[in-house]
C-alpha atoms as a PDB file:
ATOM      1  CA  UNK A   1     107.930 132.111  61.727  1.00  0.00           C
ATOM      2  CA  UNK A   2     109.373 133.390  65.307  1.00  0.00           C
ATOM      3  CA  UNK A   3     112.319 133.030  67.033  1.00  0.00           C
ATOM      4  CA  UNK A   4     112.987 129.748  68.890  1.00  0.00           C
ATOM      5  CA  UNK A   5     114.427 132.346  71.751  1.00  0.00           C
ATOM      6  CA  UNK A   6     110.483 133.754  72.070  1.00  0.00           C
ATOM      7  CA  UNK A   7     109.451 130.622  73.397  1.00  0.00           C
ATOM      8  CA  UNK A   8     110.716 130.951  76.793  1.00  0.00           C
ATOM      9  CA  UNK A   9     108.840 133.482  78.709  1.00  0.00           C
ATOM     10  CA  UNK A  10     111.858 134.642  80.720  1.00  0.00           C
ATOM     11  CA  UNK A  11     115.862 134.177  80.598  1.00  0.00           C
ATOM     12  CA  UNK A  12     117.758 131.451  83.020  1.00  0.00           C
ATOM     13  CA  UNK A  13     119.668 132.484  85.563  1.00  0.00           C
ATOM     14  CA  UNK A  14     123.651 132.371  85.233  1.00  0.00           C
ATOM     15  CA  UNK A  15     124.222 128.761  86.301  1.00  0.00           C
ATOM     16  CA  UNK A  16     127.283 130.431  88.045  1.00  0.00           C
ATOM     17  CA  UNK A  17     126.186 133.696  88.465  1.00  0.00           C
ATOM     18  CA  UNK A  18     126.328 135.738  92.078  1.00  0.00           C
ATOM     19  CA  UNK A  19     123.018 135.695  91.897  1.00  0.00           C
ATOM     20  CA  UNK A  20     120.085 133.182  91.637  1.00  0.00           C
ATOM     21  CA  UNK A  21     116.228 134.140  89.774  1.00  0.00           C
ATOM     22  CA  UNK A  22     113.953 134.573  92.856  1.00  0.00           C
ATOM     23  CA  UNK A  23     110.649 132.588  92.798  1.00  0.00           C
ATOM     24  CA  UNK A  24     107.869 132.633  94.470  1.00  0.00           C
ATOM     25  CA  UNK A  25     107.117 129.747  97.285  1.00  0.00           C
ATOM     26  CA  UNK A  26     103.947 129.350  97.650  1.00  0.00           C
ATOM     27  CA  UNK A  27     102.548 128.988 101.642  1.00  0.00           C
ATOM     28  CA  UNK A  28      99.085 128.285 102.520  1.00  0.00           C
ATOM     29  CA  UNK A  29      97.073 129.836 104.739  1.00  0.00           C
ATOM     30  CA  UNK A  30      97.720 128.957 108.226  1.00  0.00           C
ATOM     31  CA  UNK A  31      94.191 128.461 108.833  1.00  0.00           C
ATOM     32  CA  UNK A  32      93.631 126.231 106.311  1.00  0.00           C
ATOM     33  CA  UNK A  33      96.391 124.290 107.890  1.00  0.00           C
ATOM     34  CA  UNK A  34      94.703 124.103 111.471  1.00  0.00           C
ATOM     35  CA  UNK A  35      91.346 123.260 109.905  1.00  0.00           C
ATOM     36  CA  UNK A  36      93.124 120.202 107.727  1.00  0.00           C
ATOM     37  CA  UNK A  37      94.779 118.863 110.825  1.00  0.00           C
ATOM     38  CA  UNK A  38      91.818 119.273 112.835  1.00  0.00           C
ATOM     39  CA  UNK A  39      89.579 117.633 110.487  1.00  0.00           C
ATOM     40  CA  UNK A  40      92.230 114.430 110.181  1.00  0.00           C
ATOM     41  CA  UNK A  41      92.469 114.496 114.251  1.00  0.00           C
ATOM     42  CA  UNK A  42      88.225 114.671 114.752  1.00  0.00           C
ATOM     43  CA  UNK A  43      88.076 111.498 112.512  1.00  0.00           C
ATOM     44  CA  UNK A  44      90.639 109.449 114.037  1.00  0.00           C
ATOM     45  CA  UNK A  45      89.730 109.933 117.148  1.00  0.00           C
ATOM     46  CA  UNK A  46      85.853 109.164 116.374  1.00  0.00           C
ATOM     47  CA  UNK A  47      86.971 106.275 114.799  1.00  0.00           C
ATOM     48  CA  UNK A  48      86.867 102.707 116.195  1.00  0.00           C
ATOM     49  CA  UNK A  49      89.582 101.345 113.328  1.00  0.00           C
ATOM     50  CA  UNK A  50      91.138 103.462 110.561  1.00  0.00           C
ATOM     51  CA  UNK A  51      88.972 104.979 108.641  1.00  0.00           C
ATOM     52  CA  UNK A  52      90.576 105.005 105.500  1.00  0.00           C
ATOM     53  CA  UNK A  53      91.887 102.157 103.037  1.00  0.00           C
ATOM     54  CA  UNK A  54      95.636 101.324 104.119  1.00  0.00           C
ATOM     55  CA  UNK A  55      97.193 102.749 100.765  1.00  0.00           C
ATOM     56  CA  UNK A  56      95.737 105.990 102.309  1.00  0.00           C
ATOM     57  CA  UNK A  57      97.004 105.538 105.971  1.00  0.00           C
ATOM     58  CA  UNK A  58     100.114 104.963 104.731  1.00  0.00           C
ATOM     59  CA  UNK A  59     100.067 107.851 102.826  1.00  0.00           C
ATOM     60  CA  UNK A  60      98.842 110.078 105.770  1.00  0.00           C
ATOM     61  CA  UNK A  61     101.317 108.688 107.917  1.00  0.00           C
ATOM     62  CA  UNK A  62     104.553 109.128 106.133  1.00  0.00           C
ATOM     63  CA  UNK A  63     103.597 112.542 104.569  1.00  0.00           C
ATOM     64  CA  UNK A  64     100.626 114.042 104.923  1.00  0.00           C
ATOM     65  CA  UNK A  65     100.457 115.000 108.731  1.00  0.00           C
ATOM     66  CA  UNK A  66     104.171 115.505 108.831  1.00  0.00           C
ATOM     67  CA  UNK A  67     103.597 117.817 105.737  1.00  0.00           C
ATOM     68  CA  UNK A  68     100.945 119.880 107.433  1.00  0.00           C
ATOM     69  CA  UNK A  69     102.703 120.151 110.722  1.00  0.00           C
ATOM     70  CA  UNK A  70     105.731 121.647 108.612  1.00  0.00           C
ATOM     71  CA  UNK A  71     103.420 124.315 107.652  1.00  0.00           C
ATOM     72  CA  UNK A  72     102.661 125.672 111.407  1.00  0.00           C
ATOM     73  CA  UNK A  73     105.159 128.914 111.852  1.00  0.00           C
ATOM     74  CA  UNK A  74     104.725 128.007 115.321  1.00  0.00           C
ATOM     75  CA  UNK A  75     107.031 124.638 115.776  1.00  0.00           C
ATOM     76  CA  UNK A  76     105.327 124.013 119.745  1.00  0.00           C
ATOM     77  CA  UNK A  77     102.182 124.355 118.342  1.00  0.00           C
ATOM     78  CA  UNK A  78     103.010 121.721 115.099  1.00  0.00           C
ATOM     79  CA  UNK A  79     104.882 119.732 117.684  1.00  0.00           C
ATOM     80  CA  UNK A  80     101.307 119.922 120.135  1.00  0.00           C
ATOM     81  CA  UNK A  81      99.399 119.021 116.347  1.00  0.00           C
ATOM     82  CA  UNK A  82     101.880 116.214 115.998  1.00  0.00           C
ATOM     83  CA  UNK A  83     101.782 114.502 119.556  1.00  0.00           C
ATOM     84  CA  UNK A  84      97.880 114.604 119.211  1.00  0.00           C
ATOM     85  CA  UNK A  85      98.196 112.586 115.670  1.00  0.00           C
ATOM     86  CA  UNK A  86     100.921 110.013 117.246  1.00  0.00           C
ATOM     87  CA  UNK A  87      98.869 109.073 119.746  1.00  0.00           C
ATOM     88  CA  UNK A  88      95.437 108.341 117.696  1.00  0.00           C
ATOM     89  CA  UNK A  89      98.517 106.379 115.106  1.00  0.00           C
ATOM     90  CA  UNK A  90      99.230 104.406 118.295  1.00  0.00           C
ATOM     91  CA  UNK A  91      95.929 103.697 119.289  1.00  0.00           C
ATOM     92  CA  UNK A  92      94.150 102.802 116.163  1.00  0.00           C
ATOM     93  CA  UNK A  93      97.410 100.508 114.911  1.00  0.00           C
ATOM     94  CA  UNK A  94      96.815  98.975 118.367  1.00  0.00           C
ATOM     95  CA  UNK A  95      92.544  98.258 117.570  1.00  0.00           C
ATOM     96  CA  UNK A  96      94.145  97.170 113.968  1.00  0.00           C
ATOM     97  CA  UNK A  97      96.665  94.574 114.971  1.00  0.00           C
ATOM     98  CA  UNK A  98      94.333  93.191 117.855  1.00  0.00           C
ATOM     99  CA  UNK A  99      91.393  92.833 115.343  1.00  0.00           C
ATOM    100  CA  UNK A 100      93.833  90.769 112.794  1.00  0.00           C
ATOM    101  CA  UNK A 101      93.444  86.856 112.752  1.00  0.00           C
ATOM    102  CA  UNK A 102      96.102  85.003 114.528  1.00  0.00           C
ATOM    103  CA  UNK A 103      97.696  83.642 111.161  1.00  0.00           C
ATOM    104  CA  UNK A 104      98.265  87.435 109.441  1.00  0.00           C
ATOM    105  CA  UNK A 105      99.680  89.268 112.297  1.00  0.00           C
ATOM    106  CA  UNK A 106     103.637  89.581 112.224  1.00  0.00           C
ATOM    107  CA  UNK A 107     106.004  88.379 114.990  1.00  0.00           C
END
């Protein structure tokens, strides 16, 4: 039977040690980043309503495109990447409250 202590494939840090383990953070490729936010932007702004379920444009809206924008090294450029997204959120919100009935749209 082994030790219990060979079941951990490295030692914890000091809690209050000088010095913290150093990991790894993983960032994607900015490319992949551009392409991502590019993709989201082309089908917004082909679209004539949201075109995804609202679970998802809720999700997109409070994380994802925030989340990829975070990504840019380049804060103008995620800020350029960001004003593009706000105003296809503006403008499909607007097709999607006009296109409500009367008795489900909020005061």
């Amino acid at each position: 039977m082994s030790k219990q202590t060979e079941l951990f494939a490295r030692e914890q840090g000091d809690l209050f040690g000088e010095q913290s383990p150093q990991y790894k953070v993983h960032k994607p490729d900015e490319r992949y980043v551009r392409n991502s936010l590019k993709s989201l932007l082309e089908k917004m702004q082909s679209a004539q309503s949201w075109p995804w379920r609202e679970a998802t444009v809720r999700m997109h809206k409070e994380n994802n495109f925030d989340y990829l924008c975070n990504l840019l090294s380049d804060k103008e450029e995620a800020e350029q990447w960001r004003a593009q997204i706000n105003k296809e959120i503006l403008r499909l919100d607007a097709i999607d409250e006009s296109s409500r009935p009367a008795s489900s749209k909020t005061a």
